[in-house]
PDB file of N, CA and C in Angstrom:
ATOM      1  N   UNK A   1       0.716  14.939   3.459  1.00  0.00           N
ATOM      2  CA  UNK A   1       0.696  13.501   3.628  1.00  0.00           C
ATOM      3  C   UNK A   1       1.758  13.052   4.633  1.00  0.00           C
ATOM      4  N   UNK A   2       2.849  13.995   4.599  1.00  0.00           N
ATOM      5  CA  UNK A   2       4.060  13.322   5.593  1.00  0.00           C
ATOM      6  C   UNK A   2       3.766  13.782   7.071  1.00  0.00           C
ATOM      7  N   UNK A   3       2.980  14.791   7.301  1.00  0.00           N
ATOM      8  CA  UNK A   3       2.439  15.046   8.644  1.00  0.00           C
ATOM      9  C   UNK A   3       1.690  14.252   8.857  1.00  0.00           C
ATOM     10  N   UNK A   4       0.575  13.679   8.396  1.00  0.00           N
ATOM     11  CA  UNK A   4      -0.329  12.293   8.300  1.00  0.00           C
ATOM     12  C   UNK A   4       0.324  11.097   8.832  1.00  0.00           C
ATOM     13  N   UNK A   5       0.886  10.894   8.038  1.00  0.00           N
ATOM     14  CA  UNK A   5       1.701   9.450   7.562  1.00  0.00           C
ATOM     15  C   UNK A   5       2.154   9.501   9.526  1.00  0.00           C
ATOM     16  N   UNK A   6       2.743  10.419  10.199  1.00  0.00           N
ATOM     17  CA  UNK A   6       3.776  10.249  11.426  1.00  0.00           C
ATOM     18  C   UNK A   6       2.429  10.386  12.170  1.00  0.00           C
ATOM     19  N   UNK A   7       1.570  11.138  12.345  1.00  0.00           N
ATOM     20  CA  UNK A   7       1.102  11.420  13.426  1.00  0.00           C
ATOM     21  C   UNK A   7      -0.166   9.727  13.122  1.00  0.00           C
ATOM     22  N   UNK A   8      -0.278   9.080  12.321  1.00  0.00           N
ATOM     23  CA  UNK A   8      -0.811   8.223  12.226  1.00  0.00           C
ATOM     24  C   UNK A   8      -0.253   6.764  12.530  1.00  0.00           C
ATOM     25  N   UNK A   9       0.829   6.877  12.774  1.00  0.00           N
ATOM     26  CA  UNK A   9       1.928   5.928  12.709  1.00  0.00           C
ATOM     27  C   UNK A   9       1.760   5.431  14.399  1.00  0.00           C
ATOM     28  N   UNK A  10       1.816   4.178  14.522  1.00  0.00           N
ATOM     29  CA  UNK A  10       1.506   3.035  15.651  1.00  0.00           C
ATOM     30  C   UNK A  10       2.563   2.287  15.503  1.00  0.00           C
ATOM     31  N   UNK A  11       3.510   2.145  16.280  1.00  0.00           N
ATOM     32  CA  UNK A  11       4.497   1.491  16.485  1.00  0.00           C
ATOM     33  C   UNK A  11       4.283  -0.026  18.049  1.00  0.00           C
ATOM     34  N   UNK A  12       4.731  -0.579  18.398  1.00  0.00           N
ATOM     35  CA  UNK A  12       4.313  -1.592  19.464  1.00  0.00           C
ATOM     36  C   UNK A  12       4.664  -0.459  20.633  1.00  0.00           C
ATOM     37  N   UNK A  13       4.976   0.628  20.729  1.00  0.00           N
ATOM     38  CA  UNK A  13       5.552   1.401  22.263  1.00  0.00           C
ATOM     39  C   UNK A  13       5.183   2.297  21.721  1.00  0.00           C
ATOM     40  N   UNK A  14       5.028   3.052  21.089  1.00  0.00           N
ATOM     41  CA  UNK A  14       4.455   3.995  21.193  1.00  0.00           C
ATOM     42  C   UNK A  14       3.213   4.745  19.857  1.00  0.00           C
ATOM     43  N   UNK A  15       2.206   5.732  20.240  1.00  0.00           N
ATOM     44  CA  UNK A  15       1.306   6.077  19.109  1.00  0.00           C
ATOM     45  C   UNK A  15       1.365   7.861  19.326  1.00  0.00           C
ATOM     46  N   UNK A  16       2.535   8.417  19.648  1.00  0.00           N
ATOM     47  CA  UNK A  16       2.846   9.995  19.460  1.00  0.00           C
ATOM     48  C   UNK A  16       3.691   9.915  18.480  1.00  0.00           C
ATOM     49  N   UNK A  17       3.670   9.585  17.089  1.00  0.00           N
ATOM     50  CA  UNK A  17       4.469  10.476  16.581  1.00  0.00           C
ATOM     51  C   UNK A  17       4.228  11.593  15.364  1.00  0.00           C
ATOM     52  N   UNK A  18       5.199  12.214  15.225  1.00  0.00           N
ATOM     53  CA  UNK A  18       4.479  13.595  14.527  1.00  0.00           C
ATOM     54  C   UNK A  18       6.149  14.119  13.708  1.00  0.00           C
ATOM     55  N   UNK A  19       5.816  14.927  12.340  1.00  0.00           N
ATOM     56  CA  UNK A  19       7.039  15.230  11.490  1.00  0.00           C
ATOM     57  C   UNK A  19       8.063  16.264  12.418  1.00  0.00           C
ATOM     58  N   UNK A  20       9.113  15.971  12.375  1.00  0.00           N
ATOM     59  CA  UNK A  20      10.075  16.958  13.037  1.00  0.00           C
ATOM     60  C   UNK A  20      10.213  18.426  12.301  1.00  0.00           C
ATOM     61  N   UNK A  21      10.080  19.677  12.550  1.00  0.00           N
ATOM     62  CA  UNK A  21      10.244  20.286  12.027  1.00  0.00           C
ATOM     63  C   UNK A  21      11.613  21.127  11.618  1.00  0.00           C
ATOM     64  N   UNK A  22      11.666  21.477  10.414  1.00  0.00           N
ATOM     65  CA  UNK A  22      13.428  21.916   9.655  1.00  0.00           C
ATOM     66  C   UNK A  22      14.366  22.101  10.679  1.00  0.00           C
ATOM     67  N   UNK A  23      14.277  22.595  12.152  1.00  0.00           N
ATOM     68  CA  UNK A  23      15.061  23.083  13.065  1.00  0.00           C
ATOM     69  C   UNK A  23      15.359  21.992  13.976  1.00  0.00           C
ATOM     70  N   UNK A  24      14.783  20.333  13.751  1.00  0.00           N
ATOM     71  CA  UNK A  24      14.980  19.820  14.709  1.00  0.00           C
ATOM     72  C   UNK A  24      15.643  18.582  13.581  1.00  0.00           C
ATOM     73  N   UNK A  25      15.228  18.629  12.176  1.00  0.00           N
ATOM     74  CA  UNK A  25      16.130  17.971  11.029  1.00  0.00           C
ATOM     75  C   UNK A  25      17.383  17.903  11.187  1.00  0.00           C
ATOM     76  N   UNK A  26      17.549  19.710  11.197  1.00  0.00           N
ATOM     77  CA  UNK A  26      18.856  20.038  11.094  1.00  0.00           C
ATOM     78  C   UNK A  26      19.827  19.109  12.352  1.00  0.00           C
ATOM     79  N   UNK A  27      19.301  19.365  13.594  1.00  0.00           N
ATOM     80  CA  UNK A  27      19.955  19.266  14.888  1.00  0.00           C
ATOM     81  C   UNK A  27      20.713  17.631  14.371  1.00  0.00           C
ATOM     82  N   UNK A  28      20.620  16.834  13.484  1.00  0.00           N
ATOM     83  CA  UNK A  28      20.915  15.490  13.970  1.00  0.00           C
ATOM     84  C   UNK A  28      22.074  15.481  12.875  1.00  0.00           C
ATOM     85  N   UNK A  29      22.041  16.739  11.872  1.00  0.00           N
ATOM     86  CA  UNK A  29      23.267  16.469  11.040  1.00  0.00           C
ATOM     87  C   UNK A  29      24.518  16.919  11.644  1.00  0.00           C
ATOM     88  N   UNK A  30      25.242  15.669  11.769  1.00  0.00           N
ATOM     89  CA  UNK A  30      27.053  15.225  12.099  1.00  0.00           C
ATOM     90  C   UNK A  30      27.507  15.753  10.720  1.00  0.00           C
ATOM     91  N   UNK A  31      28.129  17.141  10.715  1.00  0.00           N
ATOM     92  CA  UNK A  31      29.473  17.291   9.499  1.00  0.00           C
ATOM     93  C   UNK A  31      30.769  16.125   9.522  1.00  0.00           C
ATOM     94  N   UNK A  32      31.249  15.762  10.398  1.00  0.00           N
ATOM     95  CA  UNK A  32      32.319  15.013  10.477  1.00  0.00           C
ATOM     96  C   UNK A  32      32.042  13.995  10.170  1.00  0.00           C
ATOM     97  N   UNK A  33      30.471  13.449   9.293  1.00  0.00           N
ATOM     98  CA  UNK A  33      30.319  12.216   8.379  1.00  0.00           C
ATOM     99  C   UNK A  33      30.155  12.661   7.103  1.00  0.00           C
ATOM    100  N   UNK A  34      29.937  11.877   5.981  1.00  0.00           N
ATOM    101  CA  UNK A  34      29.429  11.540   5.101  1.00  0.00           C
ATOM    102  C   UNK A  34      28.524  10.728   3.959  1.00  0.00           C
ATOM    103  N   UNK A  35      27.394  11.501   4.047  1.00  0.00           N
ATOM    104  CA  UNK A  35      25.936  10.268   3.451  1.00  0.00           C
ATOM    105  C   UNK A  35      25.765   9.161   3.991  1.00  0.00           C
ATOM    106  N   UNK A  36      25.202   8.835   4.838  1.00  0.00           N
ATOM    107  CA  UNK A  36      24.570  10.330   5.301  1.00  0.00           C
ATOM    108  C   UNK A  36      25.329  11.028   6.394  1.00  0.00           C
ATOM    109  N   UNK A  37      24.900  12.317   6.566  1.00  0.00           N
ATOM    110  CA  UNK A  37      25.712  12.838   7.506  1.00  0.00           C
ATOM    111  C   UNK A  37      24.609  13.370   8.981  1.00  0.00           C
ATOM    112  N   UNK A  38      24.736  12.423   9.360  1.00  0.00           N
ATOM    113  CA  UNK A  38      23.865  12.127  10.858  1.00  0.00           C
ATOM    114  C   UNK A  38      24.795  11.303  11.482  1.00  0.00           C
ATOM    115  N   UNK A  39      23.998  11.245  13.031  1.00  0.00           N
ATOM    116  CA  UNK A  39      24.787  10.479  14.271  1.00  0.00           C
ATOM    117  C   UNK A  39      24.282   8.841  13.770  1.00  0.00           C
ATOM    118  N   UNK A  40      25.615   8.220  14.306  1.00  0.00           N
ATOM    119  CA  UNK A  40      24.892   6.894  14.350  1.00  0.00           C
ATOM    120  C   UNK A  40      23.633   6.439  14.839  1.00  0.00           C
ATOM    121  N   UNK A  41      22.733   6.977  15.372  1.00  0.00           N
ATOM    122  CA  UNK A  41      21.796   6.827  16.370  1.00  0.00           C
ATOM    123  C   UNK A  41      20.740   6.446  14.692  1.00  0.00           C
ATOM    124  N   UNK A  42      21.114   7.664  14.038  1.00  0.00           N
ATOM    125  CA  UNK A  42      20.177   7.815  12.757  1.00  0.00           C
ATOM    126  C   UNK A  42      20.676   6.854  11.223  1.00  0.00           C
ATOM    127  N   UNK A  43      21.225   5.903  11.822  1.00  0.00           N
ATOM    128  CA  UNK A  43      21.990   5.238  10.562  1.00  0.00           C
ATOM    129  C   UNK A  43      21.155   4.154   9.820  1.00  0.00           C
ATOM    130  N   UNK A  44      19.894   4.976   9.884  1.00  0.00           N
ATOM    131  CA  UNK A  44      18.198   3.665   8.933  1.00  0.00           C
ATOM    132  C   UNK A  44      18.330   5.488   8.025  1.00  0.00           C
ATOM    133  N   UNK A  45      18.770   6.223   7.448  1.00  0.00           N
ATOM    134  CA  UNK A  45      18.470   7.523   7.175  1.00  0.00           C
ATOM    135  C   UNK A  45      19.640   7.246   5.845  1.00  0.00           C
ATOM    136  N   UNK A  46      18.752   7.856   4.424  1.00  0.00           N
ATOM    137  CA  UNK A  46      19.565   7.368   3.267  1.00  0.00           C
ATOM    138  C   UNK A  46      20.143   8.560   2.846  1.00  0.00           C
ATOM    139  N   UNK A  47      21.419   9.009   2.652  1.00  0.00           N
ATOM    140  CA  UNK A  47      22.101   9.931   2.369  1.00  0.00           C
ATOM    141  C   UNK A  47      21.460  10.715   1.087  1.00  0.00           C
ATOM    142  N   UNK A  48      21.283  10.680   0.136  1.00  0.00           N
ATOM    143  CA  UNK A  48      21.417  11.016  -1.060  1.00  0.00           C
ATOM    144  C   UNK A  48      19.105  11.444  -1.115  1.00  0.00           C
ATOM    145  N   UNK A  49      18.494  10.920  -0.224  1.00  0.00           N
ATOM    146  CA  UNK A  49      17.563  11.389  -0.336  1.00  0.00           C
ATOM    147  C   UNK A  49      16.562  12.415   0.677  1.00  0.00           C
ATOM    148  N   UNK A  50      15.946  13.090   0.014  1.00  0.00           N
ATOM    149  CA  UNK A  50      15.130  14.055   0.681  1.00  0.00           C
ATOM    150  C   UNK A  50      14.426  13.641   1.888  1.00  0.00           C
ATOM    151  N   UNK A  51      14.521  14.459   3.002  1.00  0.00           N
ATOM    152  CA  UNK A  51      13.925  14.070   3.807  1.00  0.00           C
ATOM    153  C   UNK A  51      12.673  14.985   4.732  1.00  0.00           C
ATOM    154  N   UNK A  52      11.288  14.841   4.862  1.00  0.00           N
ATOM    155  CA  UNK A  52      10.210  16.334   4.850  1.00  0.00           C
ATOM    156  C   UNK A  52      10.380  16.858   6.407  1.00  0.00           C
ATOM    157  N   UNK A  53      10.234  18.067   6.297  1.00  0.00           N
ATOM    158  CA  UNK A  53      10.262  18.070   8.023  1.00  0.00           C
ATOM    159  C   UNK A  53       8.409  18.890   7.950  1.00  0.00           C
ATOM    160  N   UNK A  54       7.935  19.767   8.758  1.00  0.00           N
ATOM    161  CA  UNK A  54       6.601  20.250   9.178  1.00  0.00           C
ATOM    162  C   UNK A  54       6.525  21.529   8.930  1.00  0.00           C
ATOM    163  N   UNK A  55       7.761  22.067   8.605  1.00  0.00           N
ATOM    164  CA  UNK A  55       8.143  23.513   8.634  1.00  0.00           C
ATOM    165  C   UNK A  55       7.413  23.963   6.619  1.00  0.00           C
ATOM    166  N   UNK A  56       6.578  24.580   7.311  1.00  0.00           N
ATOM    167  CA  UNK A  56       6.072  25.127   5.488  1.00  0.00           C
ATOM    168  C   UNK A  56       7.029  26.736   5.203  1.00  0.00           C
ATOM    169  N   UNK A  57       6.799  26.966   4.058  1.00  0.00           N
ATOM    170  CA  UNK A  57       7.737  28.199   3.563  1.00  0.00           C
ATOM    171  C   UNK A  57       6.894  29.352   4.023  1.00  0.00           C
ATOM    172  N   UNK A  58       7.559  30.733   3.873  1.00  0.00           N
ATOM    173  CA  UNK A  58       7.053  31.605   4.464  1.00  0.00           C
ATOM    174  C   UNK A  58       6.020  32.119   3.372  1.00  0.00           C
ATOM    175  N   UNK A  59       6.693  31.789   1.644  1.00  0.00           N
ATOM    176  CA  UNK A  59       6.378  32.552   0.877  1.00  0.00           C
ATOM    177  C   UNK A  59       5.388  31.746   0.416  1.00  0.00           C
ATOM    178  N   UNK A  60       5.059  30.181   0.602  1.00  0.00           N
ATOM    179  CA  UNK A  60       4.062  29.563  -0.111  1.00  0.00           C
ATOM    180  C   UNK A  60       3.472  28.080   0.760  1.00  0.00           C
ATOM    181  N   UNK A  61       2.470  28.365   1.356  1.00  0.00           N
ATOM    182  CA  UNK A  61       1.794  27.062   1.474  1.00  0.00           C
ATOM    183  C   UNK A  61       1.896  25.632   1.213  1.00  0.00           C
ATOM    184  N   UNK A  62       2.336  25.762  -0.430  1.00  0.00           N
ATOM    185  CA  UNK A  62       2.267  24.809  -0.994  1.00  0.00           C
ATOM    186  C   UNK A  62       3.704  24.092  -0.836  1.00  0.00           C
ATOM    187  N   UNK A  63       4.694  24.698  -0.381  1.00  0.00           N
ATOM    188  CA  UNK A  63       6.212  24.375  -0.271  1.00  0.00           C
ATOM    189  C   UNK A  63       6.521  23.965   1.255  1.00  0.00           C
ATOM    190  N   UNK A  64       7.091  23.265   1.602  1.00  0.00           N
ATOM    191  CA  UNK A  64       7.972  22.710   3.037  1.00  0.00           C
ATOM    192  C   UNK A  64       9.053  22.614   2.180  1.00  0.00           C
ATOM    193  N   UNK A  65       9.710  22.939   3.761  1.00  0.00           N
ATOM    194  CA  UNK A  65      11.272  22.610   3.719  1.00  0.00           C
ATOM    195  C   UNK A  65      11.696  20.771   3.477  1.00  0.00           C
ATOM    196  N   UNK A  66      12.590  20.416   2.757  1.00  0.00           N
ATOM    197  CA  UNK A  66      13.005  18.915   3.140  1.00  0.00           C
ATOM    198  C   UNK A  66      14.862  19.168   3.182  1.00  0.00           C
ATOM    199  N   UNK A  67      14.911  18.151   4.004  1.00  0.00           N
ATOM    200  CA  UNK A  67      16.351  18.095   4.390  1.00  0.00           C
ATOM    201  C   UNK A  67      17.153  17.038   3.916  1.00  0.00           C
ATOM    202  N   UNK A  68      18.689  17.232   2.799  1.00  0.00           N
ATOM    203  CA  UNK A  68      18.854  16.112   1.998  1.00  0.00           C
ATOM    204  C   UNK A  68      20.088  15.792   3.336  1.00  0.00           C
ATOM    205  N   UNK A  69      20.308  14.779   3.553  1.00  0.00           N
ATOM    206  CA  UNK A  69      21.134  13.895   4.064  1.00  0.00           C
ATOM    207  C   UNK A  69      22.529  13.728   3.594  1.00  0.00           C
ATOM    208  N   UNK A  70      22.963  14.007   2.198  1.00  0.00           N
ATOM    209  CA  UNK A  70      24.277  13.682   1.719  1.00  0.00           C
ATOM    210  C   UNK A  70      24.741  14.710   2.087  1.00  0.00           C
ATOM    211  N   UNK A  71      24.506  16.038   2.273  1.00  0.00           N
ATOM    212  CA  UNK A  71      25.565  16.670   3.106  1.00  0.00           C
ATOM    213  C   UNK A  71      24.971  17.857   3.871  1.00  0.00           C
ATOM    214  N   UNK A  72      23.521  17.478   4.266  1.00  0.00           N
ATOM    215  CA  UNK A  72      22.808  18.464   5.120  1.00  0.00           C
ATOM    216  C   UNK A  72      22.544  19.320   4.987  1.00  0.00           C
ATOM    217  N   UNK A  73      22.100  19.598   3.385  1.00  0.00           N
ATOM    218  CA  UNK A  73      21.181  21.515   3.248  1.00  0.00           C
ATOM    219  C   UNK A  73      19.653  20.819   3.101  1.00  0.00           C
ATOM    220  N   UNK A  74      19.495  21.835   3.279  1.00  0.00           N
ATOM    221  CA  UNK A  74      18.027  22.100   3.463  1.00  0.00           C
ATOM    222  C   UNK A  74      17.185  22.826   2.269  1.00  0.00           C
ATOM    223  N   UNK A  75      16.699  22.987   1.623  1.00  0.00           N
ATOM    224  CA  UNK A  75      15.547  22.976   0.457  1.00  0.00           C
ATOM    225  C   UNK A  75      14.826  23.476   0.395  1.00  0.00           C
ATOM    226  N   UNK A  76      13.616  24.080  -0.389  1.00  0.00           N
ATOM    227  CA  UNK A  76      11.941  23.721  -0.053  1.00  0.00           C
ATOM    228  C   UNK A  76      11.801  23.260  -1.574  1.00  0.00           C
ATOM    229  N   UNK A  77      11.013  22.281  -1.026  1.00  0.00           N
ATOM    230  CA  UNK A  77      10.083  21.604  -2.530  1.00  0.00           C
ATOM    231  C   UNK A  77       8.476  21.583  -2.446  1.00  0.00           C
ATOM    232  N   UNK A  78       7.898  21.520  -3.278  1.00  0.00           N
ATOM    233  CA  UNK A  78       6.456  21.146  -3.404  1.00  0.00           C
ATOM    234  C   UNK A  78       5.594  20.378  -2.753  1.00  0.00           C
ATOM    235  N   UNK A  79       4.631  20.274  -1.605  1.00  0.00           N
ATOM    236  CA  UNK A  79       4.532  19.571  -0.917  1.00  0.00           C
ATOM    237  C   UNK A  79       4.033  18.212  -1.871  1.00  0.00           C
ATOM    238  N   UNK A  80       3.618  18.414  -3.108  1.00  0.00           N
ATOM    239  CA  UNK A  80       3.130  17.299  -3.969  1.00  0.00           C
ATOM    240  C   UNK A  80       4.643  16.551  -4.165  1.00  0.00           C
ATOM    241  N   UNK A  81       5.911  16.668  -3.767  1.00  0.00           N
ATOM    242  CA  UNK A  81       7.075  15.827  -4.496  1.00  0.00           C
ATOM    243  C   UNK A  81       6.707  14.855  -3.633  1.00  0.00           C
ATOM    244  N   UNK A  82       6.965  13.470  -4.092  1.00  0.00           N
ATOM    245  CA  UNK A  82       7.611  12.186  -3.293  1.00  0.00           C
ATOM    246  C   UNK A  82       8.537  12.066  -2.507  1.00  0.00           C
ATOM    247  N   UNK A  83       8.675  12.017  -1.418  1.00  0.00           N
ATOM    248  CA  UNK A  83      10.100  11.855  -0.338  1.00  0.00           C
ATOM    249  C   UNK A  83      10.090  11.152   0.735  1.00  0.00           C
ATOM    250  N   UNK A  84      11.044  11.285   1.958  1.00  0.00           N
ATOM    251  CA  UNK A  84      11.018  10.440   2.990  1.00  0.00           C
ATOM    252  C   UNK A  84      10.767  11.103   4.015  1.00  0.00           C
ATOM    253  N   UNK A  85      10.277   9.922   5.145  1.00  0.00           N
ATOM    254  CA  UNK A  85      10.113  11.228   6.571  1.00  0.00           C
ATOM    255  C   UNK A  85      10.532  10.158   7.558  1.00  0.00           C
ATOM    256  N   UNK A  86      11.426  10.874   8.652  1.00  0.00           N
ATOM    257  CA  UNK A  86      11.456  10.234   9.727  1.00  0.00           C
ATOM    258  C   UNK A  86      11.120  11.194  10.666  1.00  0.00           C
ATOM    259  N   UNK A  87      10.169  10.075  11.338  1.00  0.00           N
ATOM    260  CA  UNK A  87       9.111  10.741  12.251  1.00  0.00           C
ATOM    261  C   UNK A  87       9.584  10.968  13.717  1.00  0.00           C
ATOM    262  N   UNK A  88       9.025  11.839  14.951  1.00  0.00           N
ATOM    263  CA  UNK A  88      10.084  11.420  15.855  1.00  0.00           C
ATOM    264  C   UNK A  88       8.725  11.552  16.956  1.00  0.00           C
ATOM    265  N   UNK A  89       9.445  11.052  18.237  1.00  0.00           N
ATOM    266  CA  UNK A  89       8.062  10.988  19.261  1.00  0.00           C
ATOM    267  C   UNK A  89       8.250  11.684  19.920  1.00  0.00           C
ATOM    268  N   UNK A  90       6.839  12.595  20.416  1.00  0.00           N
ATOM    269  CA  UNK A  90       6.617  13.536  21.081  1.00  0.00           C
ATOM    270  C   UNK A  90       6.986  13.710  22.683  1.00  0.00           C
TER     271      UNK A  90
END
């Protein structure tokens, strides 16, 4: 649904967007913040919650990686959990 949700997504400038995948999540976490720990650029991004990237697990289909924000590890959960996505343009 969170690959959906972006690549369906229409903004007034632009209609490319698509889920970032775990390796490009990672790239925006700033250690020298805290919750979230991203650049200001990313400061609409809620610390304390999950965030999906495109990247599925090696060992299961049913799992993607999500990336938590309060201090930047990375996960895999169920693709059925509830979470957030920020989408980015192609």
């Amino acid at each position: 649904q969170a690959k959906d949700y972006c690549a369906n997504l229409t903004t007034w400038w632009k209609t490319n967007w698509r889920l970032p995948n775990k390796t490009e999540l990672r790239s925006i976490v700033n250690r020298s913040c805290h919750s979230p720990v991203t650049y200001s650029e990313f400061d609409n991004t809620v610390g304390s919650n999950l965030y999906w990237s495109s990247t599925t697990t090696a060992d299961s289909t049913g799992h993607a990686w999500v990336l938590n924000f309060d201090y930047g590890n990375a996960y895999w959960y169920p693709k059925t959990y509830s979470s957030y996505v920020l989408c980015v343009a192609n």
